[in-house]
C-alpha atoms as a PDB file:
ATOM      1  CA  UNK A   1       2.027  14.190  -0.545  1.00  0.00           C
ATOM      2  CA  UNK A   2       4.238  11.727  -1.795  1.00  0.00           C
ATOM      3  CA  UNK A   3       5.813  11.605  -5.384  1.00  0.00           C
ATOM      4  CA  UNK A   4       7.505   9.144  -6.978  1.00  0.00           C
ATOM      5  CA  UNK A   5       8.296   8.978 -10.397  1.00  0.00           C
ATOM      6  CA  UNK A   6      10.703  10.977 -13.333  1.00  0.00           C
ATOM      7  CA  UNK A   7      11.715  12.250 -16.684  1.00  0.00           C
ATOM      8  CA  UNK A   8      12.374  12.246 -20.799  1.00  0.00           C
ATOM      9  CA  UNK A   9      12.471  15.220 -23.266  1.00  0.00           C
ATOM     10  CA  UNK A  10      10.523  13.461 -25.933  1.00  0.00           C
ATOM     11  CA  UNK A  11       7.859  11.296 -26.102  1.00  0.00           C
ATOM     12  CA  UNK A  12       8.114   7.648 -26.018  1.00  0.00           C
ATOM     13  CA  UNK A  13       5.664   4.559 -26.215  1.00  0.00           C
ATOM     14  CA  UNK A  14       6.152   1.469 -24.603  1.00  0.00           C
ATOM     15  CA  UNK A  15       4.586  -1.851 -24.465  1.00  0.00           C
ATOM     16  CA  UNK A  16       5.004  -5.114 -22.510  1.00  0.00           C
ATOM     17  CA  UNK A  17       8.042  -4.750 -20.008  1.00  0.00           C
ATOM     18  CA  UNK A  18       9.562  -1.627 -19.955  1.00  0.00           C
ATOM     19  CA  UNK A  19      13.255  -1.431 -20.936  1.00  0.00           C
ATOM     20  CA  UNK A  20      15.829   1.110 -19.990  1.00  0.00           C
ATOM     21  CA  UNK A  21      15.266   4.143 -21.807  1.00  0.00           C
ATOM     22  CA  UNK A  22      17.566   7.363 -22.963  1.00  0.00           C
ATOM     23  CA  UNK A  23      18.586   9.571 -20.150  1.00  0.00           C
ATOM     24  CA  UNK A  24      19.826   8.373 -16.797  1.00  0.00           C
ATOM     25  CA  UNK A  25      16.142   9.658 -15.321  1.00  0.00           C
ATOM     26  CA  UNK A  26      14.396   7.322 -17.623  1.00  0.00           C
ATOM     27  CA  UNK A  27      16.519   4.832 -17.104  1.00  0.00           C
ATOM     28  CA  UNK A  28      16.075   4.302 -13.300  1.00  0.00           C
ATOM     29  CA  UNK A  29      12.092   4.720 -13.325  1.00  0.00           C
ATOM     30  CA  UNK A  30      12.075   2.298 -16.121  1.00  0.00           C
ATOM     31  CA  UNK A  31      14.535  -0.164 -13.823  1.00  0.00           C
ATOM     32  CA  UNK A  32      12.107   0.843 -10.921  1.00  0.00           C
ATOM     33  CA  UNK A  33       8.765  -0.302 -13.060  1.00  0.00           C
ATOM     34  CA  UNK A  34      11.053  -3.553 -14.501  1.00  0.00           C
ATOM     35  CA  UNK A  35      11.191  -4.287 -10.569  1.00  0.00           C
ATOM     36  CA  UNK A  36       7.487  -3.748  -9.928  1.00  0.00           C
ATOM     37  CA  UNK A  37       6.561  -6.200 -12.513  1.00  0.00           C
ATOM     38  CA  UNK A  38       8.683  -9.268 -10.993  1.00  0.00           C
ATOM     39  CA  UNK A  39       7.248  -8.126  -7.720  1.00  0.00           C
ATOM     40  CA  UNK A  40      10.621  -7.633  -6.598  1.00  0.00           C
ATOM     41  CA  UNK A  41      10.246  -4.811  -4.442  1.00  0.00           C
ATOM     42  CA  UNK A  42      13.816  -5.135  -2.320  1.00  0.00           C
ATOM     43  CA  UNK A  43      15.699  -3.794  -5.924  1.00  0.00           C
ATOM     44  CA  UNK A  44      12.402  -1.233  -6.483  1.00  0.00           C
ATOM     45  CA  UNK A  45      13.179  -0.184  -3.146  1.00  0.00           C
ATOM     46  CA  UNK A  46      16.654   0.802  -4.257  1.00  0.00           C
ATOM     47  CA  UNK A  47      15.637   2.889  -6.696  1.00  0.00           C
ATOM     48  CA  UNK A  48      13.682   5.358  -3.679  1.00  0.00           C
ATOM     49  CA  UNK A  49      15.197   8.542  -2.515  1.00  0.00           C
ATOM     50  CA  UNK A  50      16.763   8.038   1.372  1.00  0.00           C
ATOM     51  CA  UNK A  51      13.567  10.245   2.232  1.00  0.00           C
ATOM     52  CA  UNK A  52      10.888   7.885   0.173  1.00  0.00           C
ATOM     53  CA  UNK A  53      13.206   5.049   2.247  1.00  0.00           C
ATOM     54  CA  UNK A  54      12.369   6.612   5.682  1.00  0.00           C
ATOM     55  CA  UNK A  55       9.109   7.396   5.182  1.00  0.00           C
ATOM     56  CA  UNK A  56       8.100   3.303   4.112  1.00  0.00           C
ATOM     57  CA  UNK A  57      10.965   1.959   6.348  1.00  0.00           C
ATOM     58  CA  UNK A  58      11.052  -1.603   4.216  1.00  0.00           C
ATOM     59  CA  UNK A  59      10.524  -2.616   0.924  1.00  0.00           C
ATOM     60  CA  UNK A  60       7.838  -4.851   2.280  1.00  0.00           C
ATOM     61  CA  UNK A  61       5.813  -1.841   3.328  1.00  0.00           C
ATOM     62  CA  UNK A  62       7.056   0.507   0.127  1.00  0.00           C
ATOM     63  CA  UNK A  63       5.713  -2.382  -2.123  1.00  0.00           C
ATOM     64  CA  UNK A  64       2.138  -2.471  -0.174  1.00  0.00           C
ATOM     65  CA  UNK A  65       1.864   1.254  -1.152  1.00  0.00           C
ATOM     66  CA  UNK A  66       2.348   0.814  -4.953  1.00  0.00           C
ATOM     67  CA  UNK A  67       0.430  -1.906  -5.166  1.00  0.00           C
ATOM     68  CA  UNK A  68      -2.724  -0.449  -3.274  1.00  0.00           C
ATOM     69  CA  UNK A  69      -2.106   3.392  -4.507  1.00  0.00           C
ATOM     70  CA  UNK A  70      -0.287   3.318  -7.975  1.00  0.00           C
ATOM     71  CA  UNK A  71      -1.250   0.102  -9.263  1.00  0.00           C
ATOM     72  CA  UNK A  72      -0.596   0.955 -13.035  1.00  0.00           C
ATOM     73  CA  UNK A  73       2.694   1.744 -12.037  1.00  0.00           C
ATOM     74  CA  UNK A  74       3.088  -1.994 -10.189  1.00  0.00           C
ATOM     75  CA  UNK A  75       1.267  -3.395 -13.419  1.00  0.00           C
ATOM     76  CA  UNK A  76       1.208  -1.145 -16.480  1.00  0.00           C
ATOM     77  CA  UNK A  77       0.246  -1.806 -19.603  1.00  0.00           C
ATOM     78  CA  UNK A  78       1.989   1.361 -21.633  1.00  0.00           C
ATOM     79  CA  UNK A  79       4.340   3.765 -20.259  1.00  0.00           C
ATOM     80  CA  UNK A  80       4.827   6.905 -22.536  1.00  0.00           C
ATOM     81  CA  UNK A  81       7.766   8.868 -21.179  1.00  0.00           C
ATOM     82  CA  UNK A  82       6.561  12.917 -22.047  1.00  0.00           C
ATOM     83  CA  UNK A  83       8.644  16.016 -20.658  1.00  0.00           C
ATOM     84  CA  UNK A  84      10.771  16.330 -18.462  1.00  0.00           C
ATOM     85  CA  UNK A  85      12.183  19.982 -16.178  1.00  0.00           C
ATOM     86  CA  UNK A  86      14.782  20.754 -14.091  1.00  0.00           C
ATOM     87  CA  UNK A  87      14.215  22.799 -10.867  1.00  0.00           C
ATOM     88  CA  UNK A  88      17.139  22.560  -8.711  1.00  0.00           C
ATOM     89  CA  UNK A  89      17.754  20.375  -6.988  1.00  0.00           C
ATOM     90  CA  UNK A  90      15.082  18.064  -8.514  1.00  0.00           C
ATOM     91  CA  UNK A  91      14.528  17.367 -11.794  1.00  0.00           C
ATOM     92  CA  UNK A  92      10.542  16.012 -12.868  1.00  0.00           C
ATOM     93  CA  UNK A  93      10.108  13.484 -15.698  1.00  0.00           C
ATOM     94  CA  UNK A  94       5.853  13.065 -16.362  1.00  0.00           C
ATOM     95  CA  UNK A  95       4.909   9.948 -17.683  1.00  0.00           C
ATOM     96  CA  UNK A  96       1.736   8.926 -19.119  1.00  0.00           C
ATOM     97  CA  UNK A  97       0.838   5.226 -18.287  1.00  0.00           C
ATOM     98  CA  UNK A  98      -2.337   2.974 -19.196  1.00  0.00           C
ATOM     99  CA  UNK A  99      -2.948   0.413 -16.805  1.00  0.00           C
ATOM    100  CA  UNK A 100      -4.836  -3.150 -18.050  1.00  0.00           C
ATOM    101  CA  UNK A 101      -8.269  -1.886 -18.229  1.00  0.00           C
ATOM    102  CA  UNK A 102      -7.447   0.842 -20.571  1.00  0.00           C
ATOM    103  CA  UNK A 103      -7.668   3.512 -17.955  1.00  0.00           C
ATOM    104  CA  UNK A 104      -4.816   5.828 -18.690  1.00  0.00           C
ATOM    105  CA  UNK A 105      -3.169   8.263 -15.879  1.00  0.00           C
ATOM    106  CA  UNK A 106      -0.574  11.281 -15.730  1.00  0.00           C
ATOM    107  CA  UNK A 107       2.568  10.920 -13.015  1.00  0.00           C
ATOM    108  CA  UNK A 108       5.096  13.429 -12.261  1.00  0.00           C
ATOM    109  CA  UNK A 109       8.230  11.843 -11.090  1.00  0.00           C
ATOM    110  CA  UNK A 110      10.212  14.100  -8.434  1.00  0.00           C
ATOM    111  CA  UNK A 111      14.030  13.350  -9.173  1.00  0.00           C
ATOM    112  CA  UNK A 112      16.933  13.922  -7.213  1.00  0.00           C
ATOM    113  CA  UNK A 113      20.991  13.483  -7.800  1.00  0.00           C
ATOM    114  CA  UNK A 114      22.441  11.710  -5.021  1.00  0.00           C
ATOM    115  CA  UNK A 115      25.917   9.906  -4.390  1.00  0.00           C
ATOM    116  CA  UNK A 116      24.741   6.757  -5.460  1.00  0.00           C
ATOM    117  CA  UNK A 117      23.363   8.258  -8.796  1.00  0.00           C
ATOM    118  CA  UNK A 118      19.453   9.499  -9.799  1.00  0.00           C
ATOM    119  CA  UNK A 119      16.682   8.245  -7.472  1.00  0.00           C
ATOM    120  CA  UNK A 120      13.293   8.716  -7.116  1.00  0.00           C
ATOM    121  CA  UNK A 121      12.047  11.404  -4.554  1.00  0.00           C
ATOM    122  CA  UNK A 122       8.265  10.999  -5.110  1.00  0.00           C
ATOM    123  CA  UNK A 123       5.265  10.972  -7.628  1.00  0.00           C
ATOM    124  CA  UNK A 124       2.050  12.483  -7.884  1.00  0.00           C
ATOM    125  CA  UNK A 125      -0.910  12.420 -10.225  1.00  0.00           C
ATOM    126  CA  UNK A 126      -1.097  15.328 -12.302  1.00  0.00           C
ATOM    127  CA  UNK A 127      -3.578  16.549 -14.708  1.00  0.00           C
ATOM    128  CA  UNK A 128      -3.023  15.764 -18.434  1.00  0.00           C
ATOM    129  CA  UNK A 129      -1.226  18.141 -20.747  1.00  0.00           C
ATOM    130  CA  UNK A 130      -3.506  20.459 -22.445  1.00  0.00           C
ATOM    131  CA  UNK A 131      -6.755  19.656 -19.808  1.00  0.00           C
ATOM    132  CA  UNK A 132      -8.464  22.275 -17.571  1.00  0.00           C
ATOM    133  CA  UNK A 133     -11.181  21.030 -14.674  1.00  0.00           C
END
């Protein structure tokens, strides 16, 4: 399954576009949602892993994917960076975002250190802190 999205050690609320935040992890999901919401998808494209890159081939293709399986990531309305763990050689930020219906969902991002600095390796839904099925 494919992941794609990262990290932060405390807890932080955001609203309207979302601006860098503390940590070089937080910093290039928040630069990769930034993209999302100008629909530029060439620079959101940047901000993928070489393997996330191969998989979509273009950012044409990588944008279609957001858009039809992580659309509160392409359009949310609060992003709450949460906690973040190291597990070398990734490190995973969760976020907690609520898309414009309300609807609120739980992402680990699956970070990884490359030349050209952090990028994102993948993202998954996860269950929310403190919930059982």
């Amino acid at each position: 399954m494919i992941r794609l999205i990262l990290a932060a050690l405390t807890a932080v609320t955001l609203s309207g576009p979302v601006p860098a935040q503390e940590g070089p992890v937080q910093g290039v999901i928040a630069d990769q949602i930034e993209a999302f919401q100008r629909d530029d998808f060439d620079a959101a494209f940047g901000f993928a892993s070489p393997l996330i890159q191969g998989l979509f081939g273009t950012p044409e293709n990588f944008g279609l994917m957001v858009r039809r399986g992580y659309p509160m990531v392409w359009r949310p309305a609060d992003v709450q960076y949460l906690d973040q763990r190291v597990e070398a050689p990734y490190t995973y930020q969760n976020i907690r975002i609520r898309d414009a219906d309300g609807a609120v969902f739980n992402l680990e991002y699956q970070m990884i250190a490359t030349p050209d600095g952090w990028q994102i390796n993948g993202v998954q839904f996860i269950e929310a802190p403190g919930l059982s099925a």
